[in-house]
C-alpha atoms as a PDB file:
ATOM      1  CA  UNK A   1     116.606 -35.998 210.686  1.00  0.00           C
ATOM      2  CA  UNK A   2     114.787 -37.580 207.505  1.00  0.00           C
ATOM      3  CA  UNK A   3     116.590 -38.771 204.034  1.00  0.00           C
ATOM      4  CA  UNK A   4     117.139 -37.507 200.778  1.00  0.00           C
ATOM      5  CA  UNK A   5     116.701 -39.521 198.062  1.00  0.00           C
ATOM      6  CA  UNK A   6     117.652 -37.234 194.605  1.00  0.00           C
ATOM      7  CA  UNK A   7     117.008 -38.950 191.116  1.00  0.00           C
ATOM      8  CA  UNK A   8     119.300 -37.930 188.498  1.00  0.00           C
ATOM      9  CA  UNK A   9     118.089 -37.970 184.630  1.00  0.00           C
ATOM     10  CA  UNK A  10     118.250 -40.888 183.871  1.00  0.00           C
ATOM     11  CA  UNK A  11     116.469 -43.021 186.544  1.00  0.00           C
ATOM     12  CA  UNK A  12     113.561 -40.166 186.876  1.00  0.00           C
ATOM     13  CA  UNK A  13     111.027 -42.503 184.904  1.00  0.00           C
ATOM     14  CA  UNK A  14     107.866 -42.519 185.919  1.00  0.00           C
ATOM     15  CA  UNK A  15     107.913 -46.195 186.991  1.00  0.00           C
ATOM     16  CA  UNK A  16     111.034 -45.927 188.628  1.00  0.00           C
ATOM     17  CA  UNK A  17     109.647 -42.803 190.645  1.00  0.00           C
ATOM     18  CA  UNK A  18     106.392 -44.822 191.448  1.00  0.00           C
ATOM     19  CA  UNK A  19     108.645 -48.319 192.328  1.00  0.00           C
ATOM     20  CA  UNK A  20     110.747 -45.865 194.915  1.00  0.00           C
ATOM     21  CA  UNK A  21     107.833 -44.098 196.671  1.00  0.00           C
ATOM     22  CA  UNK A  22     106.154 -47.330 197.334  1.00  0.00           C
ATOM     23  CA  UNK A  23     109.371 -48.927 198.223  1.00  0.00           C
ATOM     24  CA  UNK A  24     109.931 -46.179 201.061  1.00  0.00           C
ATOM     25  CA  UNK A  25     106.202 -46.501 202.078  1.00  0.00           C
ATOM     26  CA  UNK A  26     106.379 -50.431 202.267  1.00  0.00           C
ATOM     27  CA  UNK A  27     109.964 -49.862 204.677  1.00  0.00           C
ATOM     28  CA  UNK A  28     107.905 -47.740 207.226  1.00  0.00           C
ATOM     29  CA  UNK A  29     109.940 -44.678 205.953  1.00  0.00           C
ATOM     30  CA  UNK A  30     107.791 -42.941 203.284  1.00  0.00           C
ATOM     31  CA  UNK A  31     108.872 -39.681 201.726  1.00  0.00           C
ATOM     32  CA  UNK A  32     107.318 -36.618 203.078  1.00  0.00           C
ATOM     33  CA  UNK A  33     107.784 -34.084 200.971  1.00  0.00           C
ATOM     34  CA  UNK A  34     108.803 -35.101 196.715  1.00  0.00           C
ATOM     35  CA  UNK A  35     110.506 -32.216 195.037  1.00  0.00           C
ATOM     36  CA  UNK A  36     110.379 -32.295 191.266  1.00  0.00           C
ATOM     37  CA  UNK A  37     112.240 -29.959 189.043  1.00  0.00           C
ATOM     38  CA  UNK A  38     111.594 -30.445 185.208  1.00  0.00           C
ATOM     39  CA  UNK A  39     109.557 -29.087 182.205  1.00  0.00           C
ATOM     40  CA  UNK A  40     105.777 -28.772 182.534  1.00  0.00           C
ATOM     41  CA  UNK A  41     102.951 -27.678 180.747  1.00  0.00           C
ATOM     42  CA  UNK A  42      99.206 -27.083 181.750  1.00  0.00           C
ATOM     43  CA  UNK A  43      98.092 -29.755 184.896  1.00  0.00           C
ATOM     44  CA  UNK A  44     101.403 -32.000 183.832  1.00  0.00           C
ATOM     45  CA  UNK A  45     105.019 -32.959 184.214  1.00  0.00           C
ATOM     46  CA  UNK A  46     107.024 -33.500 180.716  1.00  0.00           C
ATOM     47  CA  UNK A  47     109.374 -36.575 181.367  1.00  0.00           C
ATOM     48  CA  UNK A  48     111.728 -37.335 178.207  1.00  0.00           C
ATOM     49  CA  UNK A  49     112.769 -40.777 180.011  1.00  0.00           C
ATOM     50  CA  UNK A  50     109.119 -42.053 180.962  1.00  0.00           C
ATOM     51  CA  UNK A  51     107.022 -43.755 177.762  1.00  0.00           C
ATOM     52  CA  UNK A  52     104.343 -41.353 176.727  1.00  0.00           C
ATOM     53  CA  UNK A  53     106.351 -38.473 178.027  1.00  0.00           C
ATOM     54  CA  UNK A  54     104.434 -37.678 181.004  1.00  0.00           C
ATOM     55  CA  UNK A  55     105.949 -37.729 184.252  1.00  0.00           C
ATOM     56  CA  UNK A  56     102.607 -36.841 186.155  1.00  0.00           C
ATOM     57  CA  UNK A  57      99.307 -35.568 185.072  1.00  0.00           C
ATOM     58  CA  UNK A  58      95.448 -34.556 185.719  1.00  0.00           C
ATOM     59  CA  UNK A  59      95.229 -37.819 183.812  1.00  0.00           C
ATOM     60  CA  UNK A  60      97.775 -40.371 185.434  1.00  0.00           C
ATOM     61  CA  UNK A  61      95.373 -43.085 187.559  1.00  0.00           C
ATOM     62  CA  UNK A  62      93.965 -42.771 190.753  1.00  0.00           C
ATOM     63  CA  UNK A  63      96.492 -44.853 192.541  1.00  0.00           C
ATOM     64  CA  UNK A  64      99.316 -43.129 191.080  1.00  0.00           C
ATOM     65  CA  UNK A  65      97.716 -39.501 192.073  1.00  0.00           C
ATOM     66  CA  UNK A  66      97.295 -41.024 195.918  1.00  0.00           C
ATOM     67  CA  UNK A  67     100.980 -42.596 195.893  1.00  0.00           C
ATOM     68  CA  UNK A  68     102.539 -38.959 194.873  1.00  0.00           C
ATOM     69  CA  UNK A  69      99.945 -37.256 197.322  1.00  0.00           C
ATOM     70  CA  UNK A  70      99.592 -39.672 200.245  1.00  0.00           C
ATOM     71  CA  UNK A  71     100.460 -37.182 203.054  1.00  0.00           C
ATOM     72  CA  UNK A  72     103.030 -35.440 201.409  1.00  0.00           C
ATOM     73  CA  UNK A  73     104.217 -31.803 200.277  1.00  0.00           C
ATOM     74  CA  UNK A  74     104.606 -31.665 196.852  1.00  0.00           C
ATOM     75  CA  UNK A  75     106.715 -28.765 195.206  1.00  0.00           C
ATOM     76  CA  UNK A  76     106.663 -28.967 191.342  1.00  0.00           C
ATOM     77  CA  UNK A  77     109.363 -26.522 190.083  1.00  0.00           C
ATOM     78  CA  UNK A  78     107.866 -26.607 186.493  1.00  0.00           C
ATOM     79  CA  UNK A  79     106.499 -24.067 184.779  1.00  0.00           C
ATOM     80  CA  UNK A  80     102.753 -24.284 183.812  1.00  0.00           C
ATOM     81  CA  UNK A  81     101.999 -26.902 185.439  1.00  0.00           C
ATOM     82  CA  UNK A  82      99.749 -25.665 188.491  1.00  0.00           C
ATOM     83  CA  UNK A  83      97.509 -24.555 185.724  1.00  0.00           C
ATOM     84  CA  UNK A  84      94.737 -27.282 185.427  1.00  0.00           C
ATOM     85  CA  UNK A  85      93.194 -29.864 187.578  1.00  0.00           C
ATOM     86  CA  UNK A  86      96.597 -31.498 188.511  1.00  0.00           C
ATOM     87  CA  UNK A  87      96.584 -29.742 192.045  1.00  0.00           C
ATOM     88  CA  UNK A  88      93.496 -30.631 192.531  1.00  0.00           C
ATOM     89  CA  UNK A  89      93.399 -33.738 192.306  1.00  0.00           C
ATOM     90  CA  UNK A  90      96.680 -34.155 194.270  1.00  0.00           C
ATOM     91  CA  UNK A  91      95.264 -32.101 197.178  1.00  0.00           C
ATOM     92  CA  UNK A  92      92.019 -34.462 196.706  1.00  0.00           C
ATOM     93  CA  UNK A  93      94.163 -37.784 196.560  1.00  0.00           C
ATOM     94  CA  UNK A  94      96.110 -36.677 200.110  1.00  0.00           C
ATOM     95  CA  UNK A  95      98.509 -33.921 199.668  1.00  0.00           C
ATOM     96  CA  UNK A  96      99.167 -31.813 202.473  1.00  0.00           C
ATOM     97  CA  UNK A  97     100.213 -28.581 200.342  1.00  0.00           C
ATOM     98  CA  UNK A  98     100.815 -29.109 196.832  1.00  0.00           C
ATOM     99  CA  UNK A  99     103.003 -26.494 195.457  1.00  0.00           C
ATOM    100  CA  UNK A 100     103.955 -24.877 191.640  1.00  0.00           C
ATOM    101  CA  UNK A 101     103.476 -22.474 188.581  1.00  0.00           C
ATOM    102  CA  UNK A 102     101.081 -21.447 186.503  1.00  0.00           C
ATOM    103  CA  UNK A 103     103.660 -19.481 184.466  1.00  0.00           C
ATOM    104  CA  UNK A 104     106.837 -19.939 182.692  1.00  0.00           C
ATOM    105  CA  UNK A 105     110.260 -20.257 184.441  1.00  0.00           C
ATOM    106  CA  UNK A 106     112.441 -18.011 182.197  1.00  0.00           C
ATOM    107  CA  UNK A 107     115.020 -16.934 184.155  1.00  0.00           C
ATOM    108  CA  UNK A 108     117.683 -15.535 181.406  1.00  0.00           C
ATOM    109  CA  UNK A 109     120.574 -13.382 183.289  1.00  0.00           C
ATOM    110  CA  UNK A 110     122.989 -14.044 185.630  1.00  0.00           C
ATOM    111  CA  UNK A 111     121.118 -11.889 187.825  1.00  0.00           C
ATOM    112  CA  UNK A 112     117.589 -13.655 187.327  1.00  0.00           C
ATOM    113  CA  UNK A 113     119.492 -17.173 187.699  1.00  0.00           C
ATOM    114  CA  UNK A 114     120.776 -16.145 191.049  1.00  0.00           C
ATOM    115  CA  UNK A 115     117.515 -15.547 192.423  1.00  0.00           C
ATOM    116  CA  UNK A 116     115.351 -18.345 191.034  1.00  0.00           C
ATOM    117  CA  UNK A 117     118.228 -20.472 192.743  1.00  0.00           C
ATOM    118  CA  UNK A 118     117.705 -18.747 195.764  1.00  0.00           C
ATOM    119  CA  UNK A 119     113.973 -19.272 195.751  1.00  0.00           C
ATOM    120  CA  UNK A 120     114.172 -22.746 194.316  1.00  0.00           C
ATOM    121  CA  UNK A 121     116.328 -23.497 197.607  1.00  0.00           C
ATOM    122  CA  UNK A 122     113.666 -21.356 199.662  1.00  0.00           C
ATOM    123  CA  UNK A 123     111.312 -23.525 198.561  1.00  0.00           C
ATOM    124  CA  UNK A 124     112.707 -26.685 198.359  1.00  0.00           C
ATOM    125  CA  UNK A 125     113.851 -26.408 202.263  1.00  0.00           C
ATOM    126  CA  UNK A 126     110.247 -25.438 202.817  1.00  0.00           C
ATOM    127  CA  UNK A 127     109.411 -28.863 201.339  1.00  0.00           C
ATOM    128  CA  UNK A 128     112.291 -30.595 203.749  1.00  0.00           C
ATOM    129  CA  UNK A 129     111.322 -28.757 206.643  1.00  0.00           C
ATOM    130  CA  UNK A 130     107.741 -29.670 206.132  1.00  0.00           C
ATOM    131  CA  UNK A 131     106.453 -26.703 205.826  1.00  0.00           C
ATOM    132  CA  UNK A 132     102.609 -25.997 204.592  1.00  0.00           C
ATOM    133  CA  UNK A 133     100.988 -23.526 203.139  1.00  0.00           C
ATOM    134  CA  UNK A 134     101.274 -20.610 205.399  1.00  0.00           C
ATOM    135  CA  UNK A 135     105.400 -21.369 204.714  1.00  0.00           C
ATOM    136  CA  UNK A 136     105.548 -21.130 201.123  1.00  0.00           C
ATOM    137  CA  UNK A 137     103.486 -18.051 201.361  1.00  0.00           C
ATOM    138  CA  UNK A 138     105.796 -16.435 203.303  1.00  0.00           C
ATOM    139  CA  UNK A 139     108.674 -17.802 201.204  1.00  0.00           C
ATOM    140  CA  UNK A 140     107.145 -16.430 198.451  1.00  0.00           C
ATOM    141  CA  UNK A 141     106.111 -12.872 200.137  1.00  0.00           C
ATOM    142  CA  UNK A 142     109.860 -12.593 201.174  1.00  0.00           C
ATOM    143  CA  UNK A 143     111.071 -12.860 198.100  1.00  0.00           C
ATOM    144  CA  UNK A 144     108.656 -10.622 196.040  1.00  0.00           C
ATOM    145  CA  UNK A 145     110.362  -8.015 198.520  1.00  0.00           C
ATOM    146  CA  UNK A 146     113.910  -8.761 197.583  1.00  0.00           C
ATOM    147  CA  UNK A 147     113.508  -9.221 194.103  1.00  0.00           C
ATOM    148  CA  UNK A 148     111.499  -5.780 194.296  1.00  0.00           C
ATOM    149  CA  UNK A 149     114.001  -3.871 195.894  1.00  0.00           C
ATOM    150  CA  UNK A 150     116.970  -5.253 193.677  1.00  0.00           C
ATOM    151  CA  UNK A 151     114.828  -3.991 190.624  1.00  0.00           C
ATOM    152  CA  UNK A 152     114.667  -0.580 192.239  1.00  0.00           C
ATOM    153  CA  UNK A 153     118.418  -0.745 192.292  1.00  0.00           C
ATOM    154  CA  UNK A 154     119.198  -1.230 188.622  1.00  0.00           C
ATOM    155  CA  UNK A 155     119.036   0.298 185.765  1.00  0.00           C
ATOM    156  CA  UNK A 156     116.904  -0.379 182.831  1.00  0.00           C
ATOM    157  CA  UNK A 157     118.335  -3.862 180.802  1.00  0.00           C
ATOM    158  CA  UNK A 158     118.332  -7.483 180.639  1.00  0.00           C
ATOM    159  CA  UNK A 159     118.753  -8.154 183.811  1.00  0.00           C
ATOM    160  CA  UNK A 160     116.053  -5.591 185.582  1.00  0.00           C
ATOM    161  CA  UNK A 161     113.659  -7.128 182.454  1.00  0.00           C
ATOM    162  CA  UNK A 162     114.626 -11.012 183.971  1.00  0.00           C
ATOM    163  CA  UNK A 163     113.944 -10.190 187.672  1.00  0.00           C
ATOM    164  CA  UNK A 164     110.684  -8.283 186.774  1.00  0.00           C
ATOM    165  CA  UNK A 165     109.745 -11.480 184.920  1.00  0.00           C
ATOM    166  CA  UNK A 166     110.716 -13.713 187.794  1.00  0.00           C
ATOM    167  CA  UNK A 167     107.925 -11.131 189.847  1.00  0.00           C
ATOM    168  CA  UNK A 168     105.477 -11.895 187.074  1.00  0.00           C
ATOM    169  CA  UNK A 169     106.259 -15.716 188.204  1.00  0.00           C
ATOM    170  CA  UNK A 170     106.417 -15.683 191.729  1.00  0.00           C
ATOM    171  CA  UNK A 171     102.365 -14.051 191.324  1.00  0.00           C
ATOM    172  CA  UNK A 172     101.729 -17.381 189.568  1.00  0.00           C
ATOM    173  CA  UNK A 173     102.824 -19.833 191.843  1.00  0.00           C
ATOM    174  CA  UNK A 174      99.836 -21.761 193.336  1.00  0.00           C
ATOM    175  CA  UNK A 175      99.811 -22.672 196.554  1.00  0.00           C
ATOM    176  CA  UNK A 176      97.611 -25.356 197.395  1.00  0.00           C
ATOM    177  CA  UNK A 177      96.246 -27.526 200.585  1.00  0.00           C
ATOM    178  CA  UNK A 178      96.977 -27.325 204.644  1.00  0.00           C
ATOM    179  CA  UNK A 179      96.220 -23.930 206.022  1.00  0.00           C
ATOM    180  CA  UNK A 180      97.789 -24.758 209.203  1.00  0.00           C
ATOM    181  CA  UNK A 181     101.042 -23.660 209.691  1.00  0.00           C
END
């Protein structure tokens, strides 16, 4: 049905990233939906492996904001880094739905862990499945309901403190672009 491409540590650089997406493009087979999971902070993606540091930013050029966005959805499972113009400027540059946080991923417990892996993979087969807006909303909706109702269920502790947090999160994801479902 459509390829996976997955980039381990150490050949996520930012010009290796760049080199594959127009590689894929240039082969009549571009990538529609990129999936990133690292650090962020506000509008930007912390790379240790690329040069400055910076995977993607507000900043990064023009070209490189329309190679990321051309067409795509874009899920960015890093923490702080829908705050900003980033999203923006992706959804400007030709992103169908761009998709992230504003606040910190901080999941802590077992308990918290399981269920940011279960929305990470909610979200991520949103992105495969090429869903927009309207289907990370949903994904998002569904699991403010289960994490709710598994809070109601335990008692006060670390791990009813970690899924409450992972609530506080799930408010801050931004959900940008396509309205269309």
């Amino acid at each position: 049905m459509f390829s996976i491409v997955p980039f381990g540590r150490a050949s996520a650089e930012r010009r290796r990233i760049l080199r594959q997406i127009a590689r894929a493009e240039g082969s009549g087979n571009p990538f529609r939906a990129i999936v990133v999971s690292s650090h962020g902070k506000t509008s930007c993606v912390v790379d240790d492996e690329s040069p400055d540091g910076i995977l993607l930013s507000h900043e990064s050029p023009a070209q490189e904001l329309e190679l990321w966005a051309r067409g795509r959805v874009l899920y960015f499972c890093c923490g702080e880094t829908a705050s900003g113009p980033l999203f923006d400027r992706l959804v400007d540059a030709g992103a169908r739905a761009v998709i992230g946080f504003t606040g910190r991923l901080c999941a802590a417990t077992v308990e918290g862990k399981f269920f940011w892996r279960q929305l990470d993979q909610e979200l991520v087969t949103c992105a495969l499945h090429d869903q927009q807006a309207p289907g990370f909303e949903r994904a998002r909706q569904q699991f403010l309901e289960r994490v709710a109702t598994r809070i109601a269920g335990l008692p006060d502790g670390s791990a009813r403190d970690d899924l409450a947090r992972l609530m506080d999160l799930l408010v801050t994801m931004e959900i940008r672009g396509a309205q269309k479902a």
